[in-house]
ModelCIF file with pLDDT and N, C-alpha, C, O atoms, coordinates in Angstrom:
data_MODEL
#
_entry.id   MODEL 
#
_entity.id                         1 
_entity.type                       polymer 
_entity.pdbx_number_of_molecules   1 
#
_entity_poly.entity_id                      1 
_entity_poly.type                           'polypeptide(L)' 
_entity_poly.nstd_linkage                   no 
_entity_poly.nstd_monomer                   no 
_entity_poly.pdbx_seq_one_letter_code       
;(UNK)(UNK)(UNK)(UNK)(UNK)(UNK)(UNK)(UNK)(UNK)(UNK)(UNK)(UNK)(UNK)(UNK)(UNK)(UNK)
(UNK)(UNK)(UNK)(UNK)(UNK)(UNK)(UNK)(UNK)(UNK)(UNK)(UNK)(UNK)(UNK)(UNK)(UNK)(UNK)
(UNK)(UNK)(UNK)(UNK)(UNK)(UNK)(UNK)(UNK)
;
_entity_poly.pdbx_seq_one_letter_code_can   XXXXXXXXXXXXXXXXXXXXXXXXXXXXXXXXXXXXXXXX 
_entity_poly.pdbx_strand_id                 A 
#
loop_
_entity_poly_seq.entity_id 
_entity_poly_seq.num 
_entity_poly_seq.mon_id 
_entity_poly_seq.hetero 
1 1  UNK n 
1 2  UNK n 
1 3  UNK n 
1 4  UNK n 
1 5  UNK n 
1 6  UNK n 
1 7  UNK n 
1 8  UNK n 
1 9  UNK n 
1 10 UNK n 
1 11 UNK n 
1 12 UNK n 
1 13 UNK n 
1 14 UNK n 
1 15 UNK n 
1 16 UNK n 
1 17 UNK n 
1 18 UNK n 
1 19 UNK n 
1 20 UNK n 
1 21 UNK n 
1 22 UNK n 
1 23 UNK n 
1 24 UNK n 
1 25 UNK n 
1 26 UNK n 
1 27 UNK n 
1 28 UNK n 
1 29 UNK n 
1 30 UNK n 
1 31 UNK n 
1 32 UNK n 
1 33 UNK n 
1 34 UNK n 
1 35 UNK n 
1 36 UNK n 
1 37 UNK n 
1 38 UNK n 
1 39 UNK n 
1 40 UNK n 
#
_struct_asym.id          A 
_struct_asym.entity_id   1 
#
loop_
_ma_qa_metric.id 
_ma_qa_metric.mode 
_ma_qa_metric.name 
_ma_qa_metric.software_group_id 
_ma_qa_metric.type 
1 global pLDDT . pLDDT 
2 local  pLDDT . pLDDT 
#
_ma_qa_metric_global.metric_id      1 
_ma_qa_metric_global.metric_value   96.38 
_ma_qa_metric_global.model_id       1 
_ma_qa_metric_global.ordinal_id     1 
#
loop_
_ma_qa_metric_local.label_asym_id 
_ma_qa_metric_local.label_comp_id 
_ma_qa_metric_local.label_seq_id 
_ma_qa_metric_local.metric_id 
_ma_qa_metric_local.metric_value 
_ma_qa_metric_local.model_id 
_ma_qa_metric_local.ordinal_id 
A UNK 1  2 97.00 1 1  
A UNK 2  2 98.00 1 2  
A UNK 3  2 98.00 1 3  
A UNK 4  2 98.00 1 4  
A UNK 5  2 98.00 1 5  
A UNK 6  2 98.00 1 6  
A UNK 7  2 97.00 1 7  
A UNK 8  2 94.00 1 8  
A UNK 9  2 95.00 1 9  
A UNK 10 2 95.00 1 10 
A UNK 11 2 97.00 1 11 
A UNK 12 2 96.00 1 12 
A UNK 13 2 96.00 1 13 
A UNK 14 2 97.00 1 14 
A UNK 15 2 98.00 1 15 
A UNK 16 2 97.00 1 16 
A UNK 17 2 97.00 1 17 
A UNK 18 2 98.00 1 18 
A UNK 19 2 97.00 1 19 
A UNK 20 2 96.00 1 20 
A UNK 21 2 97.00 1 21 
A UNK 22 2 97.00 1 22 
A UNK 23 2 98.00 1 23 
A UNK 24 2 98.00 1 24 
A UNK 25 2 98.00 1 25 
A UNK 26 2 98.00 1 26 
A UNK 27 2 98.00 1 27 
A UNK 28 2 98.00 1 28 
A UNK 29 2 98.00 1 29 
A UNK 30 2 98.00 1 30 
A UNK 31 2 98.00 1 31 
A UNK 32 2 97.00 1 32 
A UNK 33 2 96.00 1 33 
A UNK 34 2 96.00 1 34 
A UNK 35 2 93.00 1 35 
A UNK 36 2 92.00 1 36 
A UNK 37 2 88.00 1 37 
A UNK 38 2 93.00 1 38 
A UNK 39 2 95.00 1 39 
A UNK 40 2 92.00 1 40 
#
loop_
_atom_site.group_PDB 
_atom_site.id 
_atom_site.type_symbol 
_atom_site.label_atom_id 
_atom_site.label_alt_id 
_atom_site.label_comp_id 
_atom_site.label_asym_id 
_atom_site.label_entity_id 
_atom_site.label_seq_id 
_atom_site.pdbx_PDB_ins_code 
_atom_site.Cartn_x 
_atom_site.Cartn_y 
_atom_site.Cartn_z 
_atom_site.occupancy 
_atom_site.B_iso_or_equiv 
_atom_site.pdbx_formal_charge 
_atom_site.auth_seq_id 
_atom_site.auth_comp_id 
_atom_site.auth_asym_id 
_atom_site.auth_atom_id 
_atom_site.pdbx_PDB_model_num 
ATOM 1   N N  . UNK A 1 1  ? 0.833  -1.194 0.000  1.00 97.00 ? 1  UNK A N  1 
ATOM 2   C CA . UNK A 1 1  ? 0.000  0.000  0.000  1.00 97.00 ? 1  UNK A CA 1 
ATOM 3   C C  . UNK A 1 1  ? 0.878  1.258  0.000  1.00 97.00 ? 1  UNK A C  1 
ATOM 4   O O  . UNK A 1 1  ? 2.046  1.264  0.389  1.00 97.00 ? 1  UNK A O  1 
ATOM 5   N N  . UNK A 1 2  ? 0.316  2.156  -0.397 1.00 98.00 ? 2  UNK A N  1 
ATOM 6   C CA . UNK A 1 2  ? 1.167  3.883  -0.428 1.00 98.00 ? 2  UNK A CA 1 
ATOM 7   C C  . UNK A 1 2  ? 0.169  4.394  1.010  1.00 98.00 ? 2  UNK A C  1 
ATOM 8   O O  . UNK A 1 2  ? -0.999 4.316  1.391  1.00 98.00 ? 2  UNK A O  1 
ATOM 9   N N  . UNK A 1 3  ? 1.315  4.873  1.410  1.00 98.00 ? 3  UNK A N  1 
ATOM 10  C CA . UNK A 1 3  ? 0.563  5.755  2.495  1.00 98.00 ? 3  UNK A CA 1 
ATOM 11  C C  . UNK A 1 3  ? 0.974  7.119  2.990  1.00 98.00 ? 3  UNK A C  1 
ATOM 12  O O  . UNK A 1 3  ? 2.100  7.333  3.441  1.00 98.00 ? 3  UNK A O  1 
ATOM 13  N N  . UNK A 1 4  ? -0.124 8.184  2.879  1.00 98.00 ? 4  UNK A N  1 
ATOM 14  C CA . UNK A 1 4  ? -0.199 9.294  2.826  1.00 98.00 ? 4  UNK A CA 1 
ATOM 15  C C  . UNK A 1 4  ? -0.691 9.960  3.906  1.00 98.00 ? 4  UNK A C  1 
ATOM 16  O O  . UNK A 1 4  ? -1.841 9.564  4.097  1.00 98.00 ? 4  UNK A O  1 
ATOM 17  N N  . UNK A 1 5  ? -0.283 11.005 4.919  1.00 98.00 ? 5  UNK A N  1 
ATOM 18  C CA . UNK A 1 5  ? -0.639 11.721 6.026  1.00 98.00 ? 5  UNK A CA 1 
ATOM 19  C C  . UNK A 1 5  ? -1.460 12.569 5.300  1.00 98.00 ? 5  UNK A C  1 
ATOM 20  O O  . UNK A 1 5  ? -0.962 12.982 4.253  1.00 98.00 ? 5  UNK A O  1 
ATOM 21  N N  . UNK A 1 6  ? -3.155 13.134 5.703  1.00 98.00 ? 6  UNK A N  1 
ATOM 22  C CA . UNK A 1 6  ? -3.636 14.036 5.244  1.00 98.00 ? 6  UNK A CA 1 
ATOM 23  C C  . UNK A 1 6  ? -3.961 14.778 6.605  1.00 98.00 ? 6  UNK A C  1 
ATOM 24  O O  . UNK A 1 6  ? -4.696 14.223 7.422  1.00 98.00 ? 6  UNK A O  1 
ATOM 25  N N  . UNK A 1 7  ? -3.385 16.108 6.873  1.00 97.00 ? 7  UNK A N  1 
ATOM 26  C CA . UNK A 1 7  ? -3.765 16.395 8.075  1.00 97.00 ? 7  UNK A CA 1 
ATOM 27  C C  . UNK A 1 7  ? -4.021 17.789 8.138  1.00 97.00 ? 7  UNK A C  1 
ATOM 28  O O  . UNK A 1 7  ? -3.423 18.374 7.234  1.00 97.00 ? 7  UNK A O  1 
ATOM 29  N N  . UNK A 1 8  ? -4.863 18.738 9.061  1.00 94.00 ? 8  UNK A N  1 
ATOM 30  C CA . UNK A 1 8  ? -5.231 20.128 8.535  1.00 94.00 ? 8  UNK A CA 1 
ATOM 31  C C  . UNK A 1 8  ? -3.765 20.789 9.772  1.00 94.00 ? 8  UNK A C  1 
ATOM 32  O O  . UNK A 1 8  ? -3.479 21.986 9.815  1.00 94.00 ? 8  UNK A O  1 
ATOM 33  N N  . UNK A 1 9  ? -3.204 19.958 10.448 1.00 95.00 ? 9  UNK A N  1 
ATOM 34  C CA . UNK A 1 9  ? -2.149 20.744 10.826 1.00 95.00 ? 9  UNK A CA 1 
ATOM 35  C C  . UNK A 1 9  ? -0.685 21.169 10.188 1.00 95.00 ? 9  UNK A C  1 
ATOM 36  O O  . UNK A 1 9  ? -0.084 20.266 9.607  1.00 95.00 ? 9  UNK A O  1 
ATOM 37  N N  . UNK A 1 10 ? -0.199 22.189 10.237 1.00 95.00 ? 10 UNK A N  1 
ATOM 38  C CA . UNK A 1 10 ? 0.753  22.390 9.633  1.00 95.00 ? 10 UNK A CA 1 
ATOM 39  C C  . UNK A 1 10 ? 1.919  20.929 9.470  1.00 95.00 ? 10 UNK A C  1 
ATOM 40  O O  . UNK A 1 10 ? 2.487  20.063 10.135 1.00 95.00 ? 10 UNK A O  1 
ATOM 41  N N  . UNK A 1 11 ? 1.715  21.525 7.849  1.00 97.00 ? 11 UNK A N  1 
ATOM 42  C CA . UNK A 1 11 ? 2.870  20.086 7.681  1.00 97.00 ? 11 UNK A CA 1 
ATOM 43  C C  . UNK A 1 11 ? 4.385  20.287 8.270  1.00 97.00 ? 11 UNK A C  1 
ATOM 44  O O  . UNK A 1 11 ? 4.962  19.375 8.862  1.00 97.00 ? 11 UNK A O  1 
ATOM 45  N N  . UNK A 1 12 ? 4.686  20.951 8.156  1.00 96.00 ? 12 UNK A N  1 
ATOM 46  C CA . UNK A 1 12 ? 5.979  21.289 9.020  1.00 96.00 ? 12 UNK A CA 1 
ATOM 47  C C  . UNK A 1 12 ? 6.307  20.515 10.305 1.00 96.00 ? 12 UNK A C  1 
ATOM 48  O O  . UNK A 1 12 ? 7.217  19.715 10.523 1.00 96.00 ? 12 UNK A O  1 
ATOM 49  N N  . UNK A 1 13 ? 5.020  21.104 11.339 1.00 96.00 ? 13 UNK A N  1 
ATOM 50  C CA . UNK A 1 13 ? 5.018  20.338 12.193 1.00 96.00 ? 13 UNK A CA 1 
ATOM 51  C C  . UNK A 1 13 ? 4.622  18.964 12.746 1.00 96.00 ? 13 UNK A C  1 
ATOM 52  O O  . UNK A 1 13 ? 5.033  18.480 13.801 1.00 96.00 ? 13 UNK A O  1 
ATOM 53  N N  . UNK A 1 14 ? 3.275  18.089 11.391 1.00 97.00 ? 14 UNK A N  1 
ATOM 54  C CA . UNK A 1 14 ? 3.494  16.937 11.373 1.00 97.00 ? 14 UNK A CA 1 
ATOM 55  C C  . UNK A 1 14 ? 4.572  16.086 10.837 1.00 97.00 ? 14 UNK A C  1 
ATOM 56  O O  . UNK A 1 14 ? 4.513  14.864 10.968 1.00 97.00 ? 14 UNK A O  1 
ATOM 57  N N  . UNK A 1 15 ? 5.666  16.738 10.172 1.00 98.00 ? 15 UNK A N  1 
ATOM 58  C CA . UNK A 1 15 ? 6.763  16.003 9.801  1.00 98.00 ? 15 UNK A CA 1 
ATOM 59  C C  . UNK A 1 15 ? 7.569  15.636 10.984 1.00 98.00 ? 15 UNK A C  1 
ATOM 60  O O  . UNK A 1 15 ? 8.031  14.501 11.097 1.00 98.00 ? 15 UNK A O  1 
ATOM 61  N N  . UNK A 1 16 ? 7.814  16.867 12.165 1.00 97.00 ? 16 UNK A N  1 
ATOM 62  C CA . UNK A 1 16 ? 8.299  16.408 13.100 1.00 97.00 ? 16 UNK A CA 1 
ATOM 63  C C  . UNK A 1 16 ? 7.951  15.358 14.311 1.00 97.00 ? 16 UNK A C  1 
ATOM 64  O O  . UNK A 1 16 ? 8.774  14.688 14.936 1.00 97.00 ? 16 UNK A O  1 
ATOM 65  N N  . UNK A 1 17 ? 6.456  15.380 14.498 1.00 97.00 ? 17 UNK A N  1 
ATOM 66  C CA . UNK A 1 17 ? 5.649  14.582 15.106 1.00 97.00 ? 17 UNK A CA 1 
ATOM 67  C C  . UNK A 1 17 ? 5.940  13.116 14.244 1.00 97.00 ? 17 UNK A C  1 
ATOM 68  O O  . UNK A 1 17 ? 6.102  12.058 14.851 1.00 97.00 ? 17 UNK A O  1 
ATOM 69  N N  . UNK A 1 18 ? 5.967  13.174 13.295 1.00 98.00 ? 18 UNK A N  1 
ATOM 70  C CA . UNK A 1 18 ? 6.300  11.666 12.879 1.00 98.00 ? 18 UNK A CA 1 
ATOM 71  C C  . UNK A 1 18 ? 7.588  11.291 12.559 1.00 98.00 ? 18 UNK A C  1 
ATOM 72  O O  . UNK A 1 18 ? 7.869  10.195 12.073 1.00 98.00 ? 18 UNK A O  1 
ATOM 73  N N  . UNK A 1 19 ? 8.398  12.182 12.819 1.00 97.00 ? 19 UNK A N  1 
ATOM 74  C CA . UNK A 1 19 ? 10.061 11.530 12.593 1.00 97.00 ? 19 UNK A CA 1 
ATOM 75  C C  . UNK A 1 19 ? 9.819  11.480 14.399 1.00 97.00 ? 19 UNK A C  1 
ATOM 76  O O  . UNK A 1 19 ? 10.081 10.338 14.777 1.00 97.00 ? 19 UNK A O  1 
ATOM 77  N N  . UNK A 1 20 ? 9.391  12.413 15.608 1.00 96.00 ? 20 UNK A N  1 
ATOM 78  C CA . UNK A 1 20 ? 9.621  12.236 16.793 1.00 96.00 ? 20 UNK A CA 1 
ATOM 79  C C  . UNK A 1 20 ? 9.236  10.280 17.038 1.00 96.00 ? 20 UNK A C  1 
ATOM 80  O O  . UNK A 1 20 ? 9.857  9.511  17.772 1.00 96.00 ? 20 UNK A O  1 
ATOM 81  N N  . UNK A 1 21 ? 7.980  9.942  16.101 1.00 97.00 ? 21 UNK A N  1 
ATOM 82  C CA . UNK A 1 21 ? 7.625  8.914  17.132 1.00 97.00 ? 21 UNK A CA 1 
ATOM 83  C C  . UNK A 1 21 ? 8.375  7.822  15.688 1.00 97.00 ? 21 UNK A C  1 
ATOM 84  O O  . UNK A 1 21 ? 7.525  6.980  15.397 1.00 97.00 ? 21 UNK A O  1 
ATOM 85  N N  . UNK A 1 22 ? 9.480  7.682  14.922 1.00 97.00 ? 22 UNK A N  1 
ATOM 86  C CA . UNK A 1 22 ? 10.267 7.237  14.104 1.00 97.00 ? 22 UNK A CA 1 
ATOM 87  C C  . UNK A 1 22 ? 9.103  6.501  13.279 1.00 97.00 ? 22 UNK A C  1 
ATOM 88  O O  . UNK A 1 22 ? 9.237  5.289  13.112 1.00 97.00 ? 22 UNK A O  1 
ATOM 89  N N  . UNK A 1 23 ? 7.974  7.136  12.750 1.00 98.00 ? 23 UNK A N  1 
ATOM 90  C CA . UNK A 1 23 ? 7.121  6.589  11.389 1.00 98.00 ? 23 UNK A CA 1 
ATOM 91  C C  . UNK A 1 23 ? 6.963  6.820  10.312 1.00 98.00 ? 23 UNK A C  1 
ATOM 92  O O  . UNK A 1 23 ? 6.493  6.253  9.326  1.00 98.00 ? 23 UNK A O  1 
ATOM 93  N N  . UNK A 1 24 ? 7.693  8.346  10.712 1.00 98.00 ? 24 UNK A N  1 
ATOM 94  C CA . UNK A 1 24 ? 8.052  8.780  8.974  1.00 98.00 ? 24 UNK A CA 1 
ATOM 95  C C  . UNK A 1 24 ? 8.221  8.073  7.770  1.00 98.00 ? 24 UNK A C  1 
ATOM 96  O O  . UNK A 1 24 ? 7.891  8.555  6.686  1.00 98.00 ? 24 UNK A O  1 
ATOM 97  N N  . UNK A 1 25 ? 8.720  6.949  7.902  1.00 98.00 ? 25 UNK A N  1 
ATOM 98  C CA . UNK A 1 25 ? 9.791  6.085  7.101  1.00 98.00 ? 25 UNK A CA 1 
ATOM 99  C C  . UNK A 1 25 ? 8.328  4.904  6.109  1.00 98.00 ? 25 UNK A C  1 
ATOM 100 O O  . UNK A 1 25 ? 8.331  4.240  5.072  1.00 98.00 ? 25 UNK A O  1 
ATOM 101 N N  . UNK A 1 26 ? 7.480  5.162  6.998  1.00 98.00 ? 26 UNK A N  1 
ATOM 102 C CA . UNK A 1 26 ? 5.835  4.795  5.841  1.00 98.00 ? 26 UNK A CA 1 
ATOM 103 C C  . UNK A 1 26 ? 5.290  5.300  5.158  1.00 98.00 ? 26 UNK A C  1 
ATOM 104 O O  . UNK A 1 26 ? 4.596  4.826  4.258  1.00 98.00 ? 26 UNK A O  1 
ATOM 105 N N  . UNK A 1 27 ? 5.534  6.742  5.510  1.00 98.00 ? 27 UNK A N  1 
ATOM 106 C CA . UNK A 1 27 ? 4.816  7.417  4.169  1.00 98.00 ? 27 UNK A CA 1 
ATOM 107 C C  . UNK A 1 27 ? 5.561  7.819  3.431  1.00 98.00 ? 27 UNK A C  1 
ATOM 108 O O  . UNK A 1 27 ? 6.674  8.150  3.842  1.00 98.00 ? 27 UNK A O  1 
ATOM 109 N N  . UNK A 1 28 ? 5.181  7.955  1.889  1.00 98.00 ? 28 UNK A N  1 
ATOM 110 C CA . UNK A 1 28 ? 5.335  8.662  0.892  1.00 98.00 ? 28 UNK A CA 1 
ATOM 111 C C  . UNK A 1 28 ? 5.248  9.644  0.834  1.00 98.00 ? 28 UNK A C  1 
ATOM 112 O O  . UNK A 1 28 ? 6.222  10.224 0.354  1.00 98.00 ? 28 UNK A O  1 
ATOM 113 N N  . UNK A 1 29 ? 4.246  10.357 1.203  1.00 98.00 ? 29 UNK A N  1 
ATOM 114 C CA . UNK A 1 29 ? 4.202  11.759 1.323  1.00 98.00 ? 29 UNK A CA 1 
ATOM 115 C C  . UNK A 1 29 ? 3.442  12.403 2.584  1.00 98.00 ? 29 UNK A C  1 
ATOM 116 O O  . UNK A 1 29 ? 2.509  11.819 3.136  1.00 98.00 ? 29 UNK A O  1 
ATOM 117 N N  . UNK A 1 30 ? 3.833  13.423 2.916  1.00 98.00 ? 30 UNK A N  1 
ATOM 118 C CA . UNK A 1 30 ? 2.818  13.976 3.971  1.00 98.00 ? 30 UNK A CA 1 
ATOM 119 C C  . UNK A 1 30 ? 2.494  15.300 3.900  1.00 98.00 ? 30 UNK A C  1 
ATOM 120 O O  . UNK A 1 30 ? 3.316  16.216 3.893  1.00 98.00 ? 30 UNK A O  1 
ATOM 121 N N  . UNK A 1 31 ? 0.738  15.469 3.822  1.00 98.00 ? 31 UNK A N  1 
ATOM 122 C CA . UNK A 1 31 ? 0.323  16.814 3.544  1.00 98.00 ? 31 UNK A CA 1 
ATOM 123 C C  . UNK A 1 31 ? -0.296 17.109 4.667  1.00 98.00 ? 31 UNK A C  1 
ATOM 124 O O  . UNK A 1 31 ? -0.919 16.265 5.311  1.00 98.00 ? 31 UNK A O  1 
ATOM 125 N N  . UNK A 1 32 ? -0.158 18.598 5.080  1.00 97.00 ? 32 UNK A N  1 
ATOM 126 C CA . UNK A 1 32 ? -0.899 19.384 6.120  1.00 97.00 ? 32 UNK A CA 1 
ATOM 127 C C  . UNK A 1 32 ? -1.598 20.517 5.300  1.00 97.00 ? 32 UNK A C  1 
ATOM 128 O O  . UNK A 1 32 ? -1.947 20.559 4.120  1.00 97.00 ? 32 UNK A O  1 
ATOM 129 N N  . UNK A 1 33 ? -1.698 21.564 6.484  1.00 96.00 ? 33 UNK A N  1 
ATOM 130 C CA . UNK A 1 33 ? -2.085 23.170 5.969  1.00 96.00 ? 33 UNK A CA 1 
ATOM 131 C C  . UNK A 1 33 ? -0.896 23.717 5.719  1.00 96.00 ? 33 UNK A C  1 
ATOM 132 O O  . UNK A 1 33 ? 0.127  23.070 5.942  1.00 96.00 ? 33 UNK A O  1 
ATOM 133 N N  . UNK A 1 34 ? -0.859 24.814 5.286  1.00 96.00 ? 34 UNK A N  1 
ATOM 134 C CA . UNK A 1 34 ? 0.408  25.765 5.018  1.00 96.00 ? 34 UNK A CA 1 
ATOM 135 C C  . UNK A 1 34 ? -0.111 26.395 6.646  1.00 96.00 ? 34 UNK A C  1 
ATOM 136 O O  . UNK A 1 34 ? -1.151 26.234 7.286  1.00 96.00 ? 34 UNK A O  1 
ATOM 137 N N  . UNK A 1 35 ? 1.330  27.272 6.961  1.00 93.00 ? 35 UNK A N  1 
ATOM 138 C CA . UNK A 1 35 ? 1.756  28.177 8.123  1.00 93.00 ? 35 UNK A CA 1 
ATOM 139 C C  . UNK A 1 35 ? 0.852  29.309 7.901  1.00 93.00 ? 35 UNK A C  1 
ATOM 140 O O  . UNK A 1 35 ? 0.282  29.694 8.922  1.00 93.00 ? 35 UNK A O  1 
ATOM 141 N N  . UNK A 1 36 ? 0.607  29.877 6.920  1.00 92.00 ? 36 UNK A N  1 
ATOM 142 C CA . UNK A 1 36 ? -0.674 31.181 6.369  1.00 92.00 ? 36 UNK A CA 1 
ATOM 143 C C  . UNK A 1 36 ? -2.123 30.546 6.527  1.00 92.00 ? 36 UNK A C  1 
ATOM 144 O O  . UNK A 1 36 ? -3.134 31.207 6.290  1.00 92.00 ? 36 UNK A O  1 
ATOM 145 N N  . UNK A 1 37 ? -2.159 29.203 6.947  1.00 88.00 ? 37 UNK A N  1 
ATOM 146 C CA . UNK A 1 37 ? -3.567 29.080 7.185  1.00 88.00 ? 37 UNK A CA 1 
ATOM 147 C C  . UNK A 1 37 ? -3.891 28.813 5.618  1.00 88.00 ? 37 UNK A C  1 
ATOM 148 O O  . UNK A 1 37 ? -4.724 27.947 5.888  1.00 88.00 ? 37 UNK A O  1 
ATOM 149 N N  . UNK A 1 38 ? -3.904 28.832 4.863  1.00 93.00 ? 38 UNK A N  1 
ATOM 150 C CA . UNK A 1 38 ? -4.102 28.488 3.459  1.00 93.00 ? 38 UNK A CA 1 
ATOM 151 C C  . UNK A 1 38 ? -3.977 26.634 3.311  1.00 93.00 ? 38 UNK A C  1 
ATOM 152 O O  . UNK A 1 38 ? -2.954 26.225 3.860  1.00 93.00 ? 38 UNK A O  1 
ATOM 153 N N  . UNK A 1 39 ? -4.735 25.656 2.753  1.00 95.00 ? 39 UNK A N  1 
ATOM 154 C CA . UNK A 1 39 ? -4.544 25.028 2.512  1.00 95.00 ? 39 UNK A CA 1 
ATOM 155 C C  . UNK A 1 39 ? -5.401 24.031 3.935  1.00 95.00 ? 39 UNK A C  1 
ATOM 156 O O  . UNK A 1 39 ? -5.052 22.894 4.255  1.00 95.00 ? 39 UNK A O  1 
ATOM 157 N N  . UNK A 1 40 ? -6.158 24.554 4.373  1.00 92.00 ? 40 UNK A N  1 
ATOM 158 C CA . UNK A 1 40 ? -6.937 23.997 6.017  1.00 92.00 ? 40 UNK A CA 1 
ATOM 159 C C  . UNK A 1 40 ? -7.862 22.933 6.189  1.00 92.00 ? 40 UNK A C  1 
ATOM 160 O O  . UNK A 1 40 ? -8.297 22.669 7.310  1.00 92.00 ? 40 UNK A O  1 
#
């Protein structure tokens, strides 16, 4: 399977939340909101 984070929190900071708990390494890609609130 491909697996993709869809989350309305900033991606920035779900990248770190998932390298913190070492799961990064499953997804392919990971999308949040932008920091401007754009993208929510």
């Amino acid at each position: 399977f491909t697996l993709v984070i869809a989350t309305s929190k900033p991606t920035v900071f779900a990248e770190q939340i998932l390298k913190y708990f070492n799961i990064n390494q499953y997804f392919e890609l990971i999308v949040g909101s932008n920091l401007d609130g754009t993208r929510a």
